[in-house]
Protein backbone atom coordinates (compact mmCIF):
# COMPACT_ATOMS: atom_id res chain seq x y z
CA UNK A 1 2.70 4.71 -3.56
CA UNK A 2 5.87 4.34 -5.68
CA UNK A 3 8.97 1.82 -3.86
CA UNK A 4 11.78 4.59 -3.08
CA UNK A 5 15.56 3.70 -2.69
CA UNK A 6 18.31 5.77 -1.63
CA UNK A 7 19.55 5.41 -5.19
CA UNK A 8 19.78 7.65 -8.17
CA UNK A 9 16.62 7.58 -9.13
CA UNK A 10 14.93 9.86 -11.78
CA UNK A 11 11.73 12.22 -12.18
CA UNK A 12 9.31 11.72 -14.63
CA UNK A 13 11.45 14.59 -17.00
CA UNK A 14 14.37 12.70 -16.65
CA UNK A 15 15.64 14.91 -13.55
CA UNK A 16 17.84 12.43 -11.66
CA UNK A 17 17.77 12.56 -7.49
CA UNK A 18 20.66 11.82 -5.64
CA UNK A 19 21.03 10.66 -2.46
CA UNK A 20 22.62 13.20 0.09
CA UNK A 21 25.17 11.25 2.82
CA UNK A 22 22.92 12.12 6.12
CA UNK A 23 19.66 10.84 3.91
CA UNK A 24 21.86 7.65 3.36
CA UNK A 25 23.23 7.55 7.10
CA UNK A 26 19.01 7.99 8.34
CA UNK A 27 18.42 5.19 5.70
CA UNK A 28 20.92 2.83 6.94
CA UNK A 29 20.21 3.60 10.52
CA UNK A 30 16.29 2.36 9.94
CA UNK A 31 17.40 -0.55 7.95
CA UNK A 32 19.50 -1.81 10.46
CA UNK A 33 16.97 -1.33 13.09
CA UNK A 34 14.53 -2.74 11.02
CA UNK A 35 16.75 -6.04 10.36
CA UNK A 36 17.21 -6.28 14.46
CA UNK A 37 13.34 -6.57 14.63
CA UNK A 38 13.30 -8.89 11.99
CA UNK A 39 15.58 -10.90 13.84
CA UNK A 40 13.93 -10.50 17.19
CA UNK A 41 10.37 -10.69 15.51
CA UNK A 42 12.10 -14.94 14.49
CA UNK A 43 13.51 -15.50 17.98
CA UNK A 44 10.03 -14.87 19.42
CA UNK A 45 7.72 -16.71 16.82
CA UNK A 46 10.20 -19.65 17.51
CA UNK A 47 9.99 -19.71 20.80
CA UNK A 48 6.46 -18.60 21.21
CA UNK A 49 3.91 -21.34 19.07
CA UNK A 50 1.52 -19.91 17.05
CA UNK A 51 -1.84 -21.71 16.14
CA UNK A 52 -1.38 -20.90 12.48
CA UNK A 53 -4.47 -23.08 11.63
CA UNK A 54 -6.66 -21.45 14.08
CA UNK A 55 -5.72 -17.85 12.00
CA UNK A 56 -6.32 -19.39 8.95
CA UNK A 57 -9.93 -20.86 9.94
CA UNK A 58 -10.88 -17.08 11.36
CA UNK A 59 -9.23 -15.67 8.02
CA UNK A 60 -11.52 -18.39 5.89
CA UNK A 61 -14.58 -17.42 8.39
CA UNK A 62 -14.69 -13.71 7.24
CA UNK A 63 -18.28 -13.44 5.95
CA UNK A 64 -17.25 -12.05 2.19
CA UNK A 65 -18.15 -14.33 -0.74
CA UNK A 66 -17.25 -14.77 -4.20
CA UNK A 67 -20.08 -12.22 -5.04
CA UNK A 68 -18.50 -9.43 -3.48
CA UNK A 69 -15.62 -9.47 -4.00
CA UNK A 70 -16.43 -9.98 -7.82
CA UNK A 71 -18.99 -6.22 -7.08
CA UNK A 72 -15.92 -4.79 -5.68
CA UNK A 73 -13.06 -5.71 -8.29
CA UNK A 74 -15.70 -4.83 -10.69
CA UNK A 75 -16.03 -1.28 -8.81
CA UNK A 76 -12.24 -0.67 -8.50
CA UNK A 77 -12.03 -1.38 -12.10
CA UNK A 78 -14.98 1.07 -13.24
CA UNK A 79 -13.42 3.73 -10.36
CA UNK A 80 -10.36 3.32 -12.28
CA UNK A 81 -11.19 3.80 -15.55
CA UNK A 82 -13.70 6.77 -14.64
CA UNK A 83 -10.30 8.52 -12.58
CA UNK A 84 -8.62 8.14 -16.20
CA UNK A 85 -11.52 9.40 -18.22
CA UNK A 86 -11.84 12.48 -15.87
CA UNK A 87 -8.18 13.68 -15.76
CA UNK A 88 -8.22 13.30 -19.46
CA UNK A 89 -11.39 15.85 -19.81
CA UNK A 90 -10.71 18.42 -17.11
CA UNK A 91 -7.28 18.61 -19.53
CA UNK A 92 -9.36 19.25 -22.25
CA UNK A 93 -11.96 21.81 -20.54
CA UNK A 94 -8.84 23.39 -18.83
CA UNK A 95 -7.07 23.90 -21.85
CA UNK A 96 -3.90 21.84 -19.74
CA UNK A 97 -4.31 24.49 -17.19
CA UNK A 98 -5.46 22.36 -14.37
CA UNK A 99 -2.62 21.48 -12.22
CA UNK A 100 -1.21 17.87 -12.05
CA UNK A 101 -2.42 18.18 -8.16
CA UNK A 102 -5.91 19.18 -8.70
CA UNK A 103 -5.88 16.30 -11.14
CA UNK A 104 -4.97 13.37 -8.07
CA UNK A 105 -7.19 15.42 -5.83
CA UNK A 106 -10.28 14.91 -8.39
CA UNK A 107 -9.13 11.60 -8.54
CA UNK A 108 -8.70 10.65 -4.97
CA UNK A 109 -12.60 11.69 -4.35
CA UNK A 110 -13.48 9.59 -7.17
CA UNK A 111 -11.53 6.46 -5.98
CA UNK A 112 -10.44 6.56 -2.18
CA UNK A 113 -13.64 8.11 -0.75
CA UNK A 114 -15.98 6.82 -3.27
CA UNK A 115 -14.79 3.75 -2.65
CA UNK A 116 -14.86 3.87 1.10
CA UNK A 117 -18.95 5.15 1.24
CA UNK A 118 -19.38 1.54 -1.16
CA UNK A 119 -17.90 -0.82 1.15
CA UNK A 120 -19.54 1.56 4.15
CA UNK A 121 -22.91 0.72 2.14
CA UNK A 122 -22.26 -2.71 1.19
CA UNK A 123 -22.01 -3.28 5.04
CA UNK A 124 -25.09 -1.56 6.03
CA UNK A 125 -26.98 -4.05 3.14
CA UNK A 126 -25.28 -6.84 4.61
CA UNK A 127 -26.21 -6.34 8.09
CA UNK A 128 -21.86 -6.97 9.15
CA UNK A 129 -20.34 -4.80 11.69
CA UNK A 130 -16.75 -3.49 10.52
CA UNK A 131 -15.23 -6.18 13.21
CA UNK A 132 -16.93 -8.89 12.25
CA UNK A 133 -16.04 -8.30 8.24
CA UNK A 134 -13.00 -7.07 9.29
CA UNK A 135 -11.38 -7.21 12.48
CA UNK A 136 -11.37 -4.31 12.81
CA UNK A 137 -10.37 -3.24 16.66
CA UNK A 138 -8.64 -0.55 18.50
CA UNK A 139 -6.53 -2.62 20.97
CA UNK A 140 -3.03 -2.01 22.58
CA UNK A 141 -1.09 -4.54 20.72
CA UNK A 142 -2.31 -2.61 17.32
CA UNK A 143 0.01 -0.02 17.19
CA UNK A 144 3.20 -1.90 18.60
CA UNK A 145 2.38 -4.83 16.19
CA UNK A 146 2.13 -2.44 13.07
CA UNK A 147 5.29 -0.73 13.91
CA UNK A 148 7.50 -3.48 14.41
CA UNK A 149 5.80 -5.36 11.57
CA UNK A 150 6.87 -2.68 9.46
CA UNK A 151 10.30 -1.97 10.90
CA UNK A 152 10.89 -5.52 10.83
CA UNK A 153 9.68 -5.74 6.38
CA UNK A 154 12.31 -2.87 5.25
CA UNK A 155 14.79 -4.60 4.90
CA UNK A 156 13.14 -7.04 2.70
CA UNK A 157 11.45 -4.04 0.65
CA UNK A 158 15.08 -2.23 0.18
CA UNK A 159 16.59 -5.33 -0.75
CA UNK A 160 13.83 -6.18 -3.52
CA UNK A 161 13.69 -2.60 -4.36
CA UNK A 162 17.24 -2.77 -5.34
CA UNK A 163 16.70 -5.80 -7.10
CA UNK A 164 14.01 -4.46 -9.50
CA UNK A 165 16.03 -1.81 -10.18
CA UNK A 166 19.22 -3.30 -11.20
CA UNK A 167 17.13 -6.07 -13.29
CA UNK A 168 15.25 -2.88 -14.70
CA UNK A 169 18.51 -0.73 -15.57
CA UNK A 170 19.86 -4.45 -16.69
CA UNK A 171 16.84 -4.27 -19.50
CA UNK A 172 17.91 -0.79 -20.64
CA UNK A 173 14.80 0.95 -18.39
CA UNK A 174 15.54 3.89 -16.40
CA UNK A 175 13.06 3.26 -13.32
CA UNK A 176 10.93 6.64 -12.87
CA UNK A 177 8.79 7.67 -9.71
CA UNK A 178 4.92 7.40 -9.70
CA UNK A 179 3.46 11.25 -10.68
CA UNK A 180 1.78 11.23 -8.07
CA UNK A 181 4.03 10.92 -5.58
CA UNK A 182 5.82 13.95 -7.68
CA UNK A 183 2.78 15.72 -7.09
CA UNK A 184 2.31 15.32 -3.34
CA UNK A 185 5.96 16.54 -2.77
CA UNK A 186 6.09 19.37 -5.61
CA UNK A 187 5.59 22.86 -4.97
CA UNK A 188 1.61 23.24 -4.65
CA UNK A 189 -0.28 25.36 -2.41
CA UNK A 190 -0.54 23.90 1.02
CA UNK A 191 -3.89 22.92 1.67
CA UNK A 192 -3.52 20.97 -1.54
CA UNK A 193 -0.31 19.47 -0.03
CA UNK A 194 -1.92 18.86 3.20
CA UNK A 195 -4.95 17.07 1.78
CA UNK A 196 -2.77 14.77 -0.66
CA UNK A 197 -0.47 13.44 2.32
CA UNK A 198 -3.72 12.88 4.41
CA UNK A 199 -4.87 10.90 1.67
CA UNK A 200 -1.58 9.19 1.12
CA UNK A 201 -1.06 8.09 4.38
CA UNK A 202 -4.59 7.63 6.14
CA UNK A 203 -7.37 7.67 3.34
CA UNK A 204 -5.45 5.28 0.57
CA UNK A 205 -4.22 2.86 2.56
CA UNK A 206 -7.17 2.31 4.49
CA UNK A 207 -9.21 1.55 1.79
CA UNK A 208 -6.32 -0.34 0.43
CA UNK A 209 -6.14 -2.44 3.01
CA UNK A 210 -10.22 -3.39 3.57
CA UNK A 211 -10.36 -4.24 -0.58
CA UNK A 212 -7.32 -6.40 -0.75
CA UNK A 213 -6.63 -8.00 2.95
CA UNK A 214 -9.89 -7.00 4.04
CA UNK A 215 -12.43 -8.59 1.13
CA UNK A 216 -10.03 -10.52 -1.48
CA UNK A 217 -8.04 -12.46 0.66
CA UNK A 218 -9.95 -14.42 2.62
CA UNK A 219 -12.11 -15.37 -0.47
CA UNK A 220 -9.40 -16.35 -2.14
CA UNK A 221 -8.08 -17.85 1.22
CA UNK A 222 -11.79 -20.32 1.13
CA UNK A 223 -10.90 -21.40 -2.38
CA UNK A 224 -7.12 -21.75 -2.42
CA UNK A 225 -4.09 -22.81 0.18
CA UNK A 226 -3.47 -19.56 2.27
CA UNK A 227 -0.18 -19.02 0.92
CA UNK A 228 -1.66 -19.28 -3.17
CA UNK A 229 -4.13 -16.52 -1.49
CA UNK A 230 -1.41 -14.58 -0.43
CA UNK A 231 0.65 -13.96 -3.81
CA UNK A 232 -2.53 -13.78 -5.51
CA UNK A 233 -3.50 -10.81 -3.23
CA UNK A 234 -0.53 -9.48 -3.64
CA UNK A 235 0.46 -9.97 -7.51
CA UNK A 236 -2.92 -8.42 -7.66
CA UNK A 237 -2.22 -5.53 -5.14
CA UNK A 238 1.46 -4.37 -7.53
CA UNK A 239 -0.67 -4.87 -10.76
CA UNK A 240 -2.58 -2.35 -9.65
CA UNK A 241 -0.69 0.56 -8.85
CA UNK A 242 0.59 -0.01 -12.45
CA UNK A 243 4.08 0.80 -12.24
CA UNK A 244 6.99 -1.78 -13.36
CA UNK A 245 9.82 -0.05 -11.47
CA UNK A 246 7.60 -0.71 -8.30
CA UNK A 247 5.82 -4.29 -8.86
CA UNK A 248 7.88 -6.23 -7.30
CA UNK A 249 8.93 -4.54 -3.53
CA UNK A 250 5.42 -3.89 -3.84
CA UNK A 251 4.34 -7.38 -4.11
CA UNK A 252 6.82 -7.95 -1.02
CA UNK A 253 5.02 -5.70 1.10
CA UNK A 254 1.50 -7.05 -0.44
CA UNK A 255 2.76 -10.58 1.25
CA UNK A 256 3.76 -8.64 4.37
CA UNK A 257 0.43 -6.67 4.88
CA UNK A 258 -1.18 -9.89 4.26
CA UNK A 259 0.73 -12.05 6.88
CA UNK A 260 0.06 -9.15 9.24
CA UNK A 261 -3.30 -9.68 9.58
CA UNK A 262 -3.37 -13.35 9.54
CA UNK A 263 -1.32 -13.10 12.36
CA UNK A 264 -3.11 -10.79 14.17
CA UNK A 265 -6.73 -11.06 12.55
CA UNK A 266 -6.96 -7.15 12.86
CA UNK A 267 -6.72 -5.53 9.64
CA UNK A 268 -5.76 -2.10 11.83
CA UNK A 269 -2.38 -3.58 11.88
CA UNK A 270 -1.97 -3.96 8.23
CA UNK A 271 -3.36 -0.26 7.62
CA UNK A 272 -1.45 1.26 10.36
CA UNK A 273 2.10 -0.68 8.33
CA UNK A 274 0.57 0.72 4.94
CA UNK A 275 -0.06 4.40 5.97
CA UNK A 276 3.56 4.05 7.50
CA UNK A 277 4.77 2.69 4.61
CA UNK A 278 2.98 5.94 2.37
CA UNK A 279 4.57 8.25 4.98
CA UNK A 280 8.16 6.49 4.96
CA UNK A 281 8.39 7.34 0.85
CA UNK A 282 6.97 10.81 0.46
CA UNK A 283 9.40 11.65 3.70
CA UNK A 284 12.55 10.10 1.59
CA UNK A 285 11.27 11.70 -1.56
CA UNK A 286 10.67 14.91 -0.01
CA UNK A 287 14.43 14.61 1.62
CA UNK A 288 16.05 14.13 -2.00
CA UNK A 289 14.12 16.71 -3.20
């Protein structure tokens, strides 16, 4: 999903979208909750130690290789370039009748769920359980964890946000919203609607989140210092939502997703601060709307 501002931003037609004053007042209200977590989330890492070696050794001790995570790049690639090839021909067997929703919802069965019954099978071949590749566990620290983690990141992500726009607008670029983001908050029938923000919020960033914390970082994490791992995962993560205006807030919450789970070694908690992430956006996009 596209990084959203309470700025002027602009549609993909050049429509610009203005802030109203409560959407600004909500906006400032979260931020400045979300910079008294960050603050409380420091006093309590200070004061409480934190084996950081002992993360990084069950990080490194994930059973994905190099040859995996080579299948899967290869497979987002190919799922990529087959989600491109098929919008471009149900255009052309449409006639450009096909709405720009149908379009993502083709495309989000070709890449999100498609994607999801691979890594399902490339488990089942493997013999790995989905906690042992993963860590992935319902326990009660999950939720609180992903919510402050999250709460605690926004500030960073606005600040960054605002950053890459003004060094955008400073290069003569007028930063535009992803389409599809357009598309999940346009006028559409509501199933459609329904089915896009499920897959926005639950479905993307779940699969999301076992590709690039899940498989690529702790093989890159085996082969480089964690931190290398880390941008790498996340320079990775921005380049491939391919859009500028978003790259680099995106490669700020990348970093944070990707601390999140070294920390806790459950990658619930970075899905659960993705899908909120998703759902934080479309709700601020659907508000200046």
């Amino acid at each position: 999903m596209n990084a959203l501002w309470p700025a002027a931003v602009r549609l993909p037609d050049g429509t610009p979208l203005e802030a109203t004053g409560l959407i600004v007042a909500l906006y400032i209200a979260l931020l400045g909750l979300g910079l008294l977590t960050a603050v409380g989330l420091a006093f309590y890492f200070r004061d409480h130690h934190v084996d950081w070696e002992e993360r990084k050794h069950l990080l490194r001790a994930r059973p994905w290789g190099v040859a995996e995570a080579v299948i899967m790049f290869a497979v987002l690639v190919a799922l990529q370039l087959l989600t491109i090839g098929l919008a471009s021909l149900t255009r052309k067997i449409s006639g450009g009748e096909l709405t720009t929703s149908m379009q993502f919802i083709a495309q989000t069965i070709v890449l999100d769920w498609l994607g999801l019954v691979l890594i399902g099978a490339l488990l089942l071949r493997r013999g790995w359980t989905w906690r042992a590749a993963f860590g992935l566990e319902l326990r009660g620290r999950v939720l609180l964890c992903g919510v402050l983690f999250f709460l605690a990141v926004l500030p960073f992500f606005w600040f960054y946000s605002n950053l890459a726009e003004l060094g955008l607008r400073w290069c003569g670029f007028t930063p535009k919203l992803q389409e599809v983001a357009i598309a999940i908050t346009d006028d559409q029938p509501l199933a459609a609607r329904l089915y896009l923000l499920g897959v926005a919020t639950l479905v993307a960033p779940f699969f999301e989140e076992l590709l690039f914390r899940g498989i690529f970082l702790p093989v890159f994490a085996r082969h480089l210092r964690v931190g290398w791992a880390i941008a790498c995962v996340a320079l990775l993560f921005a380049a491939i939502h391919v859009n500028v205006a978003s790259l680099l807030p995106l490669f700020v919450m990348s970093v944070a997703f990707s601390l999140a789970y070294l920390y806790s070694g459950n990658l619930l908690v970075p899905v659960l601060m993705h899908g909120l992430f998703n759902a934080f956006n479309l709700a601020l996009l659907t508000a200046l709307r």
